[in-house]
C-alpha atoms as a PDB file:
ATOM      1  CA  UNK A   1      -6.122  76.632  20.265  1.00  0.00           C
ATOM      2  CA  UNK A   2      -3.761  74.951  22.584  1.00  0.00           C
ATOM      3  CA  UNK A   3      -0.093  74.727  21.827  1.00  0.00           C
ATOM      4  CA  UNK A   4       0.879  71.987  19.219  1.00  0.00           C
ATOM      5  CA  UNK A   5       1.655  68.637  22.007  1.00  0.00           C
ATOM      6  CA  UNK A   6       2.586  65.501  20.330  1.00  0.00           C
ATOM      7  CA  UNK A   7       2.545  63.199  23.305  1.00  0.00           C
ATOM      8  CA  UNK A   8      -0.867  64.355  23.926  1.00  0.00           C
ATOM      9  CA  UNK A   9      -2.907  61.302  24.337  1.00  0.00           C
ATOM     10  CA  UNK A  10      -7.217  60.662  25.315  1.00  0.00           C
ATOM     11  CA  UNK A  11      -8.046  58.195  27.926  1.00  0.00           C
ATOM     12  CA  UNK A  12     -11.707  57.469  28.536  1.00  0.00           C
ATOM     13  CA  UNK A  13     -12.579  55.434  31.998  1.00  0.00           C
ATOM     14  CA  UNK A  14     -15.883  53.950  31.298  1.00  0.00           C
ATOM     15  CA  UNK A  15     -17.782  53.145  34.610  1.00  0.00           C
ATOM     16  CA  UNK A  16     -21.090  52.267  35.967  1.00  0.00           C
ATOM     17  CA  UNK A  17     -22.452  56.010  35.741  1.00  0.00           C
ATOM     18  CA  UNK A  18     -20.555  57.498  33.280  1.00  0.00           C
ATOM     19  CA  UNK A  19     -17.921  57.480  30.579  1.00  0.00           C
ATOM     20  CA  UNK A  20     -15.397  59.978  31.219  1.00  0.00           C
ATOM     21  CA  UNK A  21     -12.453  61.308  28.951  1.00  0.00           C
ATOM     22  CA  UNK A  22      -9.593  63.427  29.393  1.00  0.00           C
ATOM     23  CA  UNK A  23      -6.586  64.860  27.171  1.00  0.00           C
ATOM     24  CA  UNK A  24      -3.216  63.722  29.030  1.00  0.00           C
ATOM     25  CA  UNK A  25      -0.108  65.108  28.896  1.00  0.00           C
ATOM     26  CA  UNK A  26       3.277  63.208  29.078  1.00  0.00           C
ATOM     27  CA  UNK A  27       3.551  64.769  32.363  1.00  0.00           C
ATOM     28  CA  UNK A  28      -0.034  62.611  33.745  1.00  0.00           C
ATOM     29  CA  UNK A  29      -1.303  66.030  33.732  1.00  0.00           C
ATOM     30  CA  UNK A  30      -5.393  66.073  32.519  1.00  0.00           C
ATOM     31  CA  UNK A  31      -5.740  69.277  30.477  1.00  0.00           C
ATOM     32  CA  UNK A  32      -9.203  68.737  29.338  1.00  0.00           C
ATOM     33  CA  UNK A  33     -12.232  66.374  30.183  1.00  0.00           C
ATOM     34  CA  UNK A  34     -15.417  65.308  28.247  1.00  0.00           C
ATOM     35  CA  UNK A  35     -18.219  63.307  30.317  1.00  0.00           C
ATOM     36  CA  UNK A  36     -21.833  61.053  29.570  1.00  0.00           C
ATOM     37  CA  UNK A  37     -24.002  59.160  30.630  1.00  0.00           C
ATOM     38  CA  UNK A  38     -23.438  55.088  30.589  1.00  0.00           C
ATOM     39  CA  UNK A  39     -26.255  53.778  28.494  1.00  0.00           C
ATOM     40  CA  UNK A  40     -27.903  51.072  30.638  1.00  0.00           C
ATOM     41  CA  UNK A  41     -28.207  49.209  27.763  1.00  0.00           C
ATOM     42  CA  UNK A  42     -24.612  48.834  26.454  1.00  0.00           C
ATOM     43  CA  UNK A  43     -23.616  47.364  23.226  1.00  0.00           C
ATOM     44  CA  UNK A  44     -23.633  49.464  20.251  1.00  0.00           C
ATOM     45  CA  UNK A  45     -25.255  52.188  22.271  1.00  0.00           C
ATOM     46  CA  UNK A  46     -21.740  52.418  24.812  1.00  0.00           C
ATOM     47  CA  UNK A  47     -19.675  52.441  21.914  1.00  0.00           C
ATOM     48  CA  UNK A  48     -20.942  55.364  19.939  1.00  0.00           C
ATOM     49  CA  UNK A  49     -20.738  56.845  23.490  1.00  0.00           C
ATOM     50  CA  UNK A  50     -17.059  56.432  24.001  1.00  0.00           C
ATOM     51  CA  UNK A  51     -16.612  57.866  20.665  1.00  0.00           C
ATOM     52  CA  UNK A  52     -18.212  60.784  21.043  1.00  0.00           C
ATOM     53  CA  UNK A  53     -16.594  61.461  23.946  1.00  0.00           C
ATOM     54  CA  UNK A  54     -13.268  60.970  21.969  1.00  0.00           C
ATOM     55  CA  UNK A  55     -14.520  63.308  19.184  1.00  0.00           C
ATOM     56  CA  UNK A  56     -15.331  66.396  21.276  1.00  0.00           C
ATOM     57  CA  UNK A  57     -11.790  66.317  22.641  1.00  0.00           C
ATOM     58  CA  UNK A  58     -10.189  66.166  20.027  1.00  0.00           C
ATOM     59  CA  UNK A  59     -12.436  68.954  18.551  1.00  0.00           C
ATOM     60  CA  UNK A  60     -10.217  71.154  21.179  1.00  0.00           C
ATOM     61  CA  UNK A  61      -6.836  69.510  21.583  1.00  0.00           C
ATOM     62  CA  UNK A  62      -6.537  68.202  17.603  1.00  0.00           C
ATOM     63  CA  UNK A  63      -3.000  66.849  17.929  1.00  0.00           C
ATOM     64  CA  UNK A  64      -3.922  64.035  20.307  1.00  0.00           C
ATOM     65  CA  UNK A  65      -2.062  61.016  18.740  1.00  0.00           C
ATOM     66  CA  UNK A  66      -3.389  58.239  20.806  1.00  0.00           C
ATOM     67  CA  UNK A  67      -6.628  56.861  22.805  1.00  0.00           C
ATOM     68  CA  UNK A  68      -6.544  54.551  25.474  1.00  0.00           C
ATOM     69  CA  UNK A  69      -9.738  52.731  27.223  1.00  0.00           C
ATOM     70  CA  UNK A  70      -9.939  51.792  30.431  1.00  0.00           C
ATOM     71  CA  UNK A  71     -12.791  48.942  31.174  1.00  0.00           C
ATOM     72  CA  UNK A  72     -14.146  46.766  33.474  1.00  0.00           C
ATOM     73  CA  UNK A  73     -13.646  42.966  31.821  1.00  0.00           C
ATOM     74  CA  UNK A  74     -10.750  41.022  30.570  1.00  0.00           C
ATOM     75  CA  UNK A  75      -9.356  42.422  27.754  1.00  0.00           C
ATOM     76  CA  UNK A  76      -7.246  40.463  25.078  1.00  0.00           C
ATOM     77  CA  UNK A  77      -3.204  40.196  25.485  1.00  0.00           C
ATOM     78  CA  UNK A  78      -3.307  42.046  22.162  1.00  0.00           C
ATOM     79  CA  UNK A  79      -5.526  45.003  24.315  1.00  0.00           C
ATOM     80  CA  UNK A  80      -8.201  44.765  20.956  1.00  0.00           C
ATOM     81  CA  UNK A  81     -11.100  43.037  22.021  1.00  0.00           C
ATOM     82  CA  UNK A  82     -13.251  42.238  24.896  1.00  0.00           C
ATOM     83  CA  UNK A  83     -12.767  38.820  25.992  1.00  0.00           C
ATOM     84  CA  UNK A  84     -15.715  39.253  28.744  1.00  0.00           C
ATOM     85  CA  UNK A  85     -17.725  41.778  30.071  1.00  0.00           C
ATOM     86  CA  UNK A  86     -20.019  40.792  32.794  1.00  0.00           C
ATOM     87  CA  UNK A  87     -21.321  44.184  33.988  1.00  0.00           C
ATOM     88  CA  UNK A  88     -21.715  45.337  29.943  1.00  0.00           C
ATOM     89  CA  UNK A  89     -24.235  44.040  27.706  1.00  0.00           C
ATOM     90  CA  UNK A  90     -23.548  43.158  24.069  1.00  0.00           C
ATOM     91  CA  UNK A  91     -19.987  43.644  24.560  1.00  0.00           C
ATOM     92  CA  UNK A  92     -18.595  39.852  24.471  1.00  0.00           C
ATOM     93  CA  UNK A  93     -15.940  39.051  22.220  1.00  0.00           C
ATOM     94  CA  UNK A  94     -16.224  42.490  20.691  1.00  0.00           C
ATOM     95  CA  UNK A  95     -12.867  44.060  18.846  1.00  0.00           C
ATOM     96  CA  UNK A  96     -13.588  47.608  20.425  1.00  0.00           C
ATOM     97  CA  UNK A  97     -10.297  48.831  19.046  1.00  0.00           C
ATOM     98  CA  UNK A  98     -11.639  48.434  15.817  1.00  0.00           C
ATOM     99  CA  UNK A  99     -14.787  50.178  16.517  1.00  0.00           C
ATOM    100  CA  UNK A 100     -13.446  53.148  18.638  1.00  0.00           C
ATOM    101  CA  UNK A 101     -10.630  53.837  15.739  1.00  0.00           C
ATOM    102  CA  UNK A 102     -12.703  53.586  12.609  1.00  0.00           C
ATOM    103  CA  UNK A 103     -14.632  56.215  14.559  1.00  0.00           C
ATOM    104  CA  UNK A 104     -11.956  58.556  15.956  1.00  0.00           C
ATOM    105  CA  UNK A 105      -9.514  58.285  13.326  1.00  0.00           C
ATOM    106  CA  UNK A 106      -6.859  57.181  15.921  1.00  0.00           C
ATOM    107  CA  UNK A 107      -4.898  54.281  17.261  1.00  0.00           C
ATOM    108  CA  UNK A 108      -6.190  52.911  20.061  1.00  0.00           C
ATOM    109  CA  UNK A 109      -5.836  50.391  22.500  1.00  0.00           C
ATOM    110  CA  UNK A 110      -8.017  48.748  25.335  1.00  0.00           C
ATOM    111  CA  UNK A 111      -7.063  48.055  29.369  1.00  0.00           C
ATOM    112  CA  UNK A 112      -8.691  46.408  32.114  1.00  0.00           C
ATOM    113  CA  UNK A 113      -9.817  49.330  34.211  1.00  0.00           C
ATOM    114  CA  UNK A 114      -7.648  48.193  37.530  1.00  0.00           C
ATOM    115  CA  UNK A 115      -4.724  47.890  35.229  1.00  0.00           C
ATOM    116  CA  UNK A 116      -5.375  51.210  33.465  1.00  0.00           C
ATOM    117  CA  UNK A 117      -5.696  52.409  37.394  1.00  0.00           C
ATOM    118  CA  UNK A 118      -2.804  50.681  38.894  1.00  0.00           C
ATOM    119  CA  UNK A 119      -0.270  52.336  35.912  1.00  0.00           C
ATOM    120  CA  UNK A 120      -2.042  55.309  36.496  1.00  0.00           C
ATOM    121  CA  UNK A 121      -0.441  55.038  40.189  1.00  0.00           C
ATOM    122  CA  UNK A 122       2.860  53.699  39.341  1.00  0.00           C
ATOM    123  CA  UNK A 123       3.826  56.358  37.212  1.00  0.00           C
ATOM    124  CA  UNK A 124       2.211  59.314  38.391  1.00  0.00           C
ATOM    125  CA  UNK A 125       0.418  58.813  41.943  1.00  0.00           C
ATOM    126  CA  UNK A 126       1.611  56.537  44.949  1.00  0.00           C
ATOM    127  CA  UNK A 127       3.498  53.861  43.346  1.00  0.00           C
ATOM    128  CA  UNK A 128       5.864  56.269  41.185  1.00  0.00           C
ATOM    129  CA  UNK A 129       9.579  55.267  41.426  1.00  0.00           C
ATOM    130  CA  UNK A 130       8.394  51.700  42.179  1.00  0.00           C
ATOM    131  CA  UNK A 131      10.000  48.873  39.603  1.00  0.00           C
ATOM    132  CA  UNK A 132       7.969  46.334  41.435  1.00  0.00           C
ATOM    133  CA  UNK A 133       4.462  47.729  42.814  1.00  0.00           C
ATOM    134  CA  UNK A 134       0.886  46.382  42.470  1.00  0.00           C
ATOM    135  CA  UNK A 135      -2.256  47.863  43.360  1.00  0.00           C
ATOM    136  CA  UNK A 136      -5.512  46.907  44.651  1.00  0.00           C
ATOM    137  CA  UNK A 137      -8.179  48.554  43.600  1.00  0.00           C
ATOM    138  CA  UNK A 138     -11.182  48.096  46.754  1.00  0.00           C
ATOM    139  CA  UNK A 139     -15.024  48.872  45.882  1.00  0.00           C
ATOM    140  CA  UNK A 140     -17.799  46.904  45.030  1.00  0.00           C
ATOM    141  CA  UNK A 141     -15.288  44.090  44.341  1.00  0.00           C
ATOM    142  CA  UNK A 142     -11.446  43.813  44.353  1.00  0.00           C
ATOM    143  CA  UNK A 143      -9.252  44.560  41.152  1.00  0.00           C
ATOM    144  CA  UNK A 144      -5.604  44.732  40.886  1.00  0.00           C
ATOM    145  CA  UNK A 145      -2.744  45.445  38.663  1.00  0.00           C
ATOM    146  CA  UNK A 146       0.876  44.499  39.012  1.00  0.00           C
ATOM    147  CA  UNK A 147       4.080  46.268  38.020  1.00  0.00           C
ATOM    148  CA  UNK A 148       7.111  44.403  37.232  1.00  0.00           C
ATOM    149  CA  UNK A 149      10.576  45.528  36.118  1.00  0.00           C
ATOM    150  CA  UNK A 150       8.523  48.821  35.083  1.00  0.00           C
ATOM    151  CA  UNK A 151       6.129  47.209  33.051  1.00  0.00           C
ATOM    152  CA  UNK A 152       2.406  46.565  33.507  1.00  0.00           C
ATOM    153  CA  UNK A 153       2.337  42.579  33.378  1.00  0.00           C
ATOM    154  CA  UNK A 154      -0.990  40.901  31.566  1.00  0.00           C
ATOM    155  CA  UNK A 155       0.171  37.630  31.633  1.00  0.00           C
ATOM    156  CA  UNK A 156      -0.230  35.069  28.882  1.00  0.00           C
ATOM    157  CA  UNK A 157      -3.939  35.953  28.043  1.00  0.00           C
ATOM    158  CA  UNK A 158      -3.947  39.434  29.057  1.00  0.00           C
ATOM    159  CA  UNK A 159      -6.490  38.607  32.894  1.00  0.00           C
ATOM    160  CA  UNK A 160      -3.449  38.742  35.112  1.00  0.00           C
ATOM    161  CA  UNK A 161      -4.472  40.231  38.648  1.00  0.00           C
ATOM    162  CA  UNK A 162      -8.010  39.125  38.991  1.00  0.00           C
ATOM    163  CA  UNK A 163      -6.454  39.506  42.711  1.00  0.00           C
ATOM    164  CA  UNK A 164     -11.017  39.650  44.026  1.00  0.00           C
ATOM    165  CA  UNK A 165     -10.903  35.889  42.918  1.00  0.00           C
ATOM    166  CA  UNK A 166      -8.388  34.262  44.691  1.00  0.00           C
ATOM    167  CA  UNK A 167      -9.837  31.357  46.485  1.00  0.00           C
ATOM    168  CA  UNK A 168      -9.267  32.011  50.115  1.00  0.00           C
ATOM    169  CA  UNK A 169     -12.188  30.364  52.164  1.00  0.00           C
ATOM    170  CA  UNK A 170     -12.986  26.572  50.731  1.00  0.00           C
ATOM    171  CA  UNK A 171     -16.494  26.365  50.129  1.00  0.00           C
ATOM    172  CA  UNK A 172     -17.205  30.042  51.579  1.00  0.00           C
ATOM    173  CA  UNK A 173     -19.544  32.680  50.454  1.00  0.00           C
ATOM    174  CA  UNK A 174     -20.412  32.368  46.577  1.00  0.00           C
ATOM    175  CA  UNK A 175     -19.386  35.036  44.166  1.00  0.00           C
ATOM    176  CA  UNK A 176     -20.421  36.513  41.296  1.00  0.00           C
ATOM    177  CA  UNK A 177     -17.603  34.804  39.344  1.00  0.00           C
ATOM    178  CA  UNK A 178     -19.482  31.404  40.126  1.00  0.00           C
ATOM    179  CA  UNK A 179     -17.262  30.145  42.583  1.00  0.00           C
ATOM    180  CA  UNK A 180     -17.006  30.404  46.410  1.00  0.00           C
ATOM    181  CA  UNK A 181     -14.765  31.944  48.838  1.00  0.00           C
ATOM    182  CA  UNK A 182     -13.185  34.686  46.588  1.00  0.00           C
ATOM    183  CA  UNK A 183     -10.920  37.468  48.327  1.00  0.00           C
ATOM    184  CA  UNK A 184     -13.715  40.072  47.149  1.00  0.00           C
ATOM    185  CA  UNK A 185     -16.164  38.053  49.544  1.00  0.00           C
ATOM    186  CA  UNK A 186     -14.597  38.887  52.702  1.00  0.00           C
ATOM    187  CA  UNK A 187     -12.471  41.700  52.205  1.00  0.00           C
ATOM    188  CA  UNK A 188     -14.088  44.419  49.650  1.00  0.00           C
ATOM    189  CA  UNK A 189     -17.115  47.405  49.926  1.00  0.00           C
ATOM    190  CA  UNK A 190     -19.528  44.483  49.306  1.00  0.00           C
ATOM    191  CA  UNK A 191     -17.860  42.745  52.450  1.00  0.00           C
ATOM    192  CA  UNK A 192     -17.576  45.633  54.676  1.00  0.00           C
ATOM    193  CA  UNK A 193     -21.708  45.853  54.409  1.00  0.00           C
ATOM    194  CA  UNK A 194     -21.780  42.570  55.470  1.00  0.00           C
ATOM    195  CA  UNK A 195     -19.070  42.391  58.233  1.00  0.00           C
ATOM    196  CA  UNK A 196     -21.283  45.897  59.289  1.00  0.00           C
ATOM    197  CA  UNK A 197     -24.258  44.017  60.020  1.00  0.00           C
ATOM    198  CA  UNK A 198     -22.751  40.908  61.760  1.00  0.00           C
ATOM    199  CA  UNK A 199     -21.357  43.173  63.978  1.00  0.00           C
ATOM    200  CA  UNK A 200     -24.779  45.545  64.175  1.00  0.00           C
ATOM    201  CA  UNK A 201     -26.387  41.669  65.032  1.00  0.00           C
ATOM    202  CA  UNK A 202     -23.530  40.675  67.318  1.00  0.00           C
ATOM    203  CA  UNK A 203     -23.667  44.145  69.775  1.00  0.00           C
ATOM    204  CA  UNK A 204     -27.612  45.857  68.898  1.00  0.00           C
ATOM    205  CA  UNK A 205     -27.398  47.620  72.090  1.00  0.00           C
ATOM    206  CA  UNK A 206     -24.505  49.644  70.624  1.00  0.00           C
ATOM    207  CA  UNK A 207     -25.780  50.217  67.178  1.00  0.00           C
ATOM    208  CA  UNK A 208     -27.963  52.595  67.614  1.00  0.00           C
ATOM    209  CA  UNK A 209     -25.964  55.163  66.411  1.00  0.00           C
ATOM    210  CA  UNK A 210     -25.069  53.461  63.174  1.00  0.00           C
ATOM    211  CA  UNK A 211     -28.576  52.374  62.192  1.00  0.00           C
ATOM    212  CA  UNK A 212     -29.750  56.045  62.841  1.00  0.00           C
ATOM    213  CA  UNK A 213     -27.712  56.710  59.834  1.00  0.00           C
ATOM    214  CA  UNK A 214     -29.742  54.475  57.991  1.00  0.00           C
ATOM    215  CA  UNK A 215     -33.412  55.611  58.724  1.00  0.00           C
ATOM    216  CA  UNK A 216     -32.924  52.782  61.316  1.00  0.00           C
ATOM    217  CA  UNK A 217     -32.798  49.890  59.555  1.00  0.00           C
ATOM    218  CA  UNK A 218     -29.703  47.883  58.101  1.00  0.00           C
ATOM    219  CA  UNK A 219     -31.113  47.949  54.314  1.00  0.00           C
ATOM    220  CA  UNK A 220     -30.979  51.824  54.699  1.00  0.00           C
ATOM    221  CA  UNK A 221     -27.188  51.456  55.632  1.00  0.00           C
ATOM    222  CA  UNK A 222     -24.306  52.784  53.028  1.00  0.00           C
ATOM    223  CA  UNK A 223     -20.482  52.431  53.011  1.00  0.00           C
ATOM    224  CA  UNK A 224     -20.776  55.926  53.236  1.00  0.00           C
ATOM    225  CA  UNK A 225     -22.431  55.950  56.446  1.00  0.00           C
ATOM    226  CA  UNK A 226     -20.052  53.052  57.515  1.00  0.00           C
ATOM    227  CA  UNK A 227     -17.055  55.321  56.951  1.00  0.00           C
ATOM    228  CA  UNK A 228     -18.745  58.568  58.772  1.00  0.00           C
ATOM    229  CA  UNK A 229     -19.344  56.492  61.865  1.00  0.00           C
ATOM    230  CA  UNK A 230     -16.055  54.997  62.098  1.00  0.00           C
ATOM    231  CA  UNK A 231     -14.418  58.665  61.703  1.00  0.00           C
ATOM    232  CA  UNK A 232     -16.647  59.666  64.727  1.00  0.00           C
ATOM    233  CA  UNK A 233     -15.243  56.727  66.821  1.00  0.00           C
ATOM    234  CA  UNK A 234     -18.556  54.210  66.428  1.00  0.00           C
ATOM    235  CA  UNK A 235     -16.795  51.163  67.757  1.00  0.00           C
ATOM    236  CA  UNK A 236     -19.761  48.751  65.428  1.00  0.00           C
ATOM    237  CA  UNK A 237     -18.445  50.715  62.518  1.00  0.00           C
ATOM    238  CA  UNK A 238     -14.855  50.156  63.364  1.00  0.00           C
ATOM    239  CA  UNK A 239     -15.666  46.593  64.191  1.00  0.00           C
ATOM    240  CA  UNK A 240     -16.429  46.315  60.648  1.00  0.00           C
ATOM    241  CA  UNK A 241     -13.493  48.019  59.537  1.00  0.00           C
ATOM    242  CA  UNK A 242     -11.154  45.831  61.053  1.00  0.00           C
ATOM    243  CA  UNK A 243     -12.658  42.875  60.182  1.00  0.00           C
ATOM    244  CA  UNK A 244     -12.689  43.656  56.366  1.00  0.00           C
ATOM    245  CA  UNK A 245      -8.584  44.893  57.416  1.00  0.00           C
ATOM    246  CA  UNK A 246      -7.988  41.642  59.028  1.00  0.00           C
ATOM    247  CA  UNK A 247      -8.650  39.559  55.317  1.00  0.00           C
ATOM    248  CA  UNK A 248      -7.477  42.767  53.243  1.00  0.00           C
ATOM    249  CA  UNK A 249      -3.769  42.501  55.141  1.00  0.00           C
ATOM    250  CA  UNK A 250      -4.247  38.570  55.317  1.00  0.00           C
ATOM    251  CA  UNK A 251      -4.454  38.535  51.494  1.00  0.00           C
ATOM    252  CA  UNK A 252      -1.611  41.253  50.582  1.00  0.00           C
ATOM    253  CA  UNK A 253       0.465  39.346  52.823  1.00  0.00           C
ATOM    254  CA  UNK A 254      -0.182  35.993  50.643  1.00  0.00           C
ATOM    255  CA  UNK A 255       0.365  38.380  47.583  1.00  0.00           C
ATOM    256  CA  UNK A 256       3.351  39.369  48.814  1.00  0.00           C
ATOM    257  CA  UNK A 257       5.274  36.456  49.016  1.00  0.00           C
ATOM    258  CA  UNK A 258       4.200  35.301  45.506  1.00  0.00           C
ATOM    259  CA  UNK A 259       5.143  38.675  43.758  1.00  0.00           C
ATOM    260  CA  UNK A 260       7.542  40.423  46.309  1.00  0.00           C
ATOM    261  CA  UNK A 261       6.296  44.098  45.907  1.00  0.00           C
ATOM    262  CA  UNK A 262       7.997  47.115  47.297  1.00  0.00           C
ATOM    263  CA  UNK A 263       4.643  49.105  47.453  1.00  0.00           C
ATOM    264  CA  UNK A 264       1.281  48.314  47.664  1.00  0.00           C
ATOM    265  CA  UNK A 265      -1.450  50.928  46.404  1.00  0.00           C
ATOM    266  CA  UNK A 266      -4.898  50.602  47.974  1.00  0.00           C
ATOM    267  CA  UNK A 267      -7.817  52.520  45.632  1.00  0.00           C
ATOM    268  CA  UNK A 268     -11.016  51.990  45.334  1.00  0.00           C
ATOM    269  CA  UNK A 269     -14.096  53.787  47.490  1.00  0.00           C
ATOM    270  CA  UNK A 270     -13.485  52.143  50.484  1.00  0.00           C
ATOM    271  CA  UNK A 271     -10.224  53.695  50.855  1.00  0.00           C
ATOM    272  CA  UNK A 272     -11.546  56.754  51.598  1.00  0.00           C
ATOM    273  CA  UNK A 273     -11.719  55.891  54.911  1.00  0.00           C
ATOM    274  CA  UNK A 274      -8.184  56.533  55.133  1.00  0.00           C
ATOM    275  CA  UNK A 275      -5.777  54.947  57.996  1.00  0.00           C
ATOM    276  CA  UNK A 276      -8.897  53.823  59.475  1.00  0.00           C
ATOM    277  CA  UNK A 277      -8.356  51.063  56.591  1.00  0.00           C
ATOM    278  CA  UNK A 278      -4.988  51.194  56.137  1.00  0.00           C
ATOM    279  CA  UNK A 279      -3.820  50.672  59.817  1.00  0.00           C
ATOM    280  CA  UNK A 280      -5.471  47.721  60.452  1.00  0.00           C
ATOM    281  CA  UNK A 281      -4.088  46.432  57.102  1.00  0.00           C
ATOM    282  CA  UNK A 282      -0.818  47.216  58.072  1.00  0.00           C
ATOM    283  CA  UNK A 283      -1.061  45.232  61.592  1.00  0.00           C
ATOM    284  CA  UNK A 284      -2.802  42.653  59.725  1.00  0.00           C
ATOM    285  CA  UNK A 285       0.065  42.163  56.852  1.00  0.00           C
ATOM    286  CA  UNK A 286       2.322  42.275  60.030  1.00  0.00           C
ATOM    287  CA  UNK A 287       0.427  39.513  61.832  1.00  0.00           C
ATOM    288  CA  UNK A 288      -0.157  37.770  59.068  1.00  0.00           C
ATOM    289  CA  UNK A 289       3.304  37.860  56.626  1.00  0.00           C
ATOM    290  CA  UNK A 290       4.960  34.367  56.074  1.00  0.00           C
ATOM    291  CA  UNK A 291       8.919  34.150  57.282  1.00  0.00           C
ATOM    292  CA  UNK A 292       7.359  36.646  59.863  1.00  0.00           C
ATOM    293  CA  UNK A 293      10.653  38.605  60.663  1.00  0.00           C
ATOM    294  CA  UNK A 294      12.458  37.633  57.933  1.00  0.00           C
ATOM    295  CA  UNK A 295      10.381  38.623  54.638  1.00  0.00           C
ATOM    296  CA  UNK A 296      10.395  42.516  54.587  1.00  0.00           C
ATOM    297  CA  UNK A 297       7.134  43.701  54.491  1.00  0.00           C
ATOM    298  CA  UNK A 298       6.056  46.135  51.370  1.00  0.00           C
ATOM    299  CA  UNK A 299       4.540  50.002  51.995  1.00  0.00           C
ATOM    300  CA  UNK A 300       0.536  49.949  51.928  1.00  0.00           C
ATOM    301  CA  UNK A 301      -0.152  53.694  50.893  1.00  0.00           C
ATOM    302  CA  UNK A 302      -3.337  54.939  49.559  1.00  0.00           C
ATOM    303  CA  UNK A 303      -3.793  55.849  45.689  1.00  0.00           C
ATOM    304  CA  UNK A 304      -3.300  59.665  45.016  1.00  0.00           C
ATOM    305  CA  UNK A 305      -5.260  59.778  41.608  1.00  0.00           C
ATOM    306  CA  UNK A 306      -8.418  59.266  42.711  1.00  0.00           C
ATOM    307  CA  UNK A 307     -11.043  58.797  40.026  1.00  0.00           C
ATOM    308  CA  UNK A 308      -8.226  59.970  37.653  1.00  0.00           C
ATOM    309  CA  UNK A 309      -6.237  57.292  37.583  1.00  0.00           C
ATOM    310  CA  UNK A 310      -8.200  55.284  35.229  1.00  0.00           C
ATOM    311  CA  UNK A 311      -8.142  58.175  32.600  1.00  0.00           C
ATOM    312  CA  UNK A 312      -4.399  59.278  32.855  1.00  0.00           C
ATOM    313  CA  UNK A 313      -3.072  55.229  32.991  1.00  0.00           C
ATOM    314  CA  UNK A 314      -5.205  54.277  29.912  1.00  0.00           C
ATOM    315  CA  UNK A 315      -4.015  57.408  28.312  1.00  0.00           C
ATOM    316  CA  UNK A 316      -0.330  57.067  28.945  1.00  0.00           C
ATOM    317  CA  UNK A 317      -0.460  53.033  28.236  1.00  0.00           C
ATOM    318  CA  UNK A 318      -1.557  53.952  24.497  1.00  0.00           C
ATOM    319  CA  UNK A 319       1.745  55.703  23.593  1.00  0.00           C
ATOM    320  CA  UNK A 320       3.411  52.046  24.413  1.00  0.00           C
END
């Protein structure tokens, strides 16, 4: 049995594929993890799931005294109840703390997942030691968190950061949120596949290479493949790359001057690609930065926790 912790707490980072769960230390340190399968079909079905995830840890580790939950949607200001989940069926307007605890037998509290992610990072990955931080997580879409004074602001209704949707092209490419020209449009995963093929359409003599990775064909084409090309010096792939840096960098810098950061954390799977990202960001924050000169820019580092971070912020955020 492991020694007797009582700042032990569970966080569970529920994602597309799979719900995953973790004992936490107060150090950030993961001692244990429990994984599932998503159910497809959400609702009641994801809810017995997180549960049982939450069970079988504490089956090993039985003085956890707290659960936290990271998940994509906006999450009340009192972190009980989903507000909106548009990747989740059946979960609108649910009180999931009041599900998960009458389950678990625990106190428990809910997070957006980029929030969960972006404390994650400001205490224990890239943004630790930073009073003022926020982080951007980059994937399918753009989330974000920010960190002021030390504390993880929500604002007023709890949906503060929704950094994907600021408007940032009038009348540009529509979103998923409804509207058009959203930051996610131009400047996430999503957007580097796109910004790939204009520039596979703008120079097909020198794509060859690229669209080999893809059986050919631009449908067959993944980030994936996106990021080995650039790493092997494919100037289409870079293309891409610096495009999707050139609105990334244009966008911190308009973030920056609003909320004054010292550090900005960069997550998400596109960040994998490393400086290949985060150079052109950094030239592009330069370039781009209002009082150019004059307004110090803020470090652009890349997240440290990985798929973690979701897990250990959640899980330190419920002994708040």
């Amino acid at each position: 049995m492991p020694a007797n912790n009582s700042s032990l707490s569970i966080g569970v980072d529920i994602g597309g594929t799979k719900v995953l769960g973790g004992v936490v230390d107060a150090s950030g340190k993961i001692l244990s993890t429990h994984r599932k399968d998503t159910p497809k079909q959400g609702g009641e079905a994801l809810t017995q799931t997180i549960a049982d995830v939450i069970i079988e840890l504490k089956k090993e580790y039985t003085t956890a005294e707290s659960v936290g939950i990271s998940a994509a949607g906006f999450v009340s200001s009192d972190r009980k109840t989903m507000l909106a989940t548009p990747n989740i069926s059946g979960w609108d307007g649910i009180n999931l703390e009041k599900e998960i605890s009458s389950r678990v037998n625990l106190p428990v509290v809910i997070e957006n997942d980029a929030n969960a992610a972006a404390w994650g990072e400001a205490r224990y990955g890239a943004g630790r030691g930073e009073a003022q931080m926020m982080m951007l997580t980059v994937g399918t879409g753009i989330g974000g968190g920010i960190v002021v004074n030390g504390s993880l602001h929500r604002g007023a209704f709890g949906i503060a950061a929704e950094f994907g949707h600021l408007r940032v092209v009038p009348e540009g490419h529509l979103c998923g949120c409804g509207a058009r020209g959203c930051f996610e449009q131009y400047a996430s995963g999503n957007a580097l596949m796109r910004h790939a093929r204009e520039a596979i359409a703008a120079a097909p003599d020198a794509s060859h290479n690229l669209l080999a990775r893809g059986n050919g064909t631009i449908e067959g084409l993944t980030g994936l493949h996106i990021t080995e090309a650039a790493r092997e010096g494919d100037m289409v792939a870079l293309a891409a790359f610096n495009t999707t840096a050139q609105w990334l960098g244009a966008g911190i810098a308009s973030l920056a001057v609003l909320l004054d950061p010292a550090c900005v954390v960069i997550g998400g799977g596109v960040v994998d690609a490393g400086e290949i990202l985060l150079a052109p960001t950094r030239a592009a924050v330069d370039r781009y930065m209002p009082f150019q000169g004059k307004h110090p820019n803020p470090r652009i580092v890349a997240a440290e926790l990985g798929n973690d971070a979701g897990v250990v912020g959640a899980a330190d955020l419920a002994r708040i």
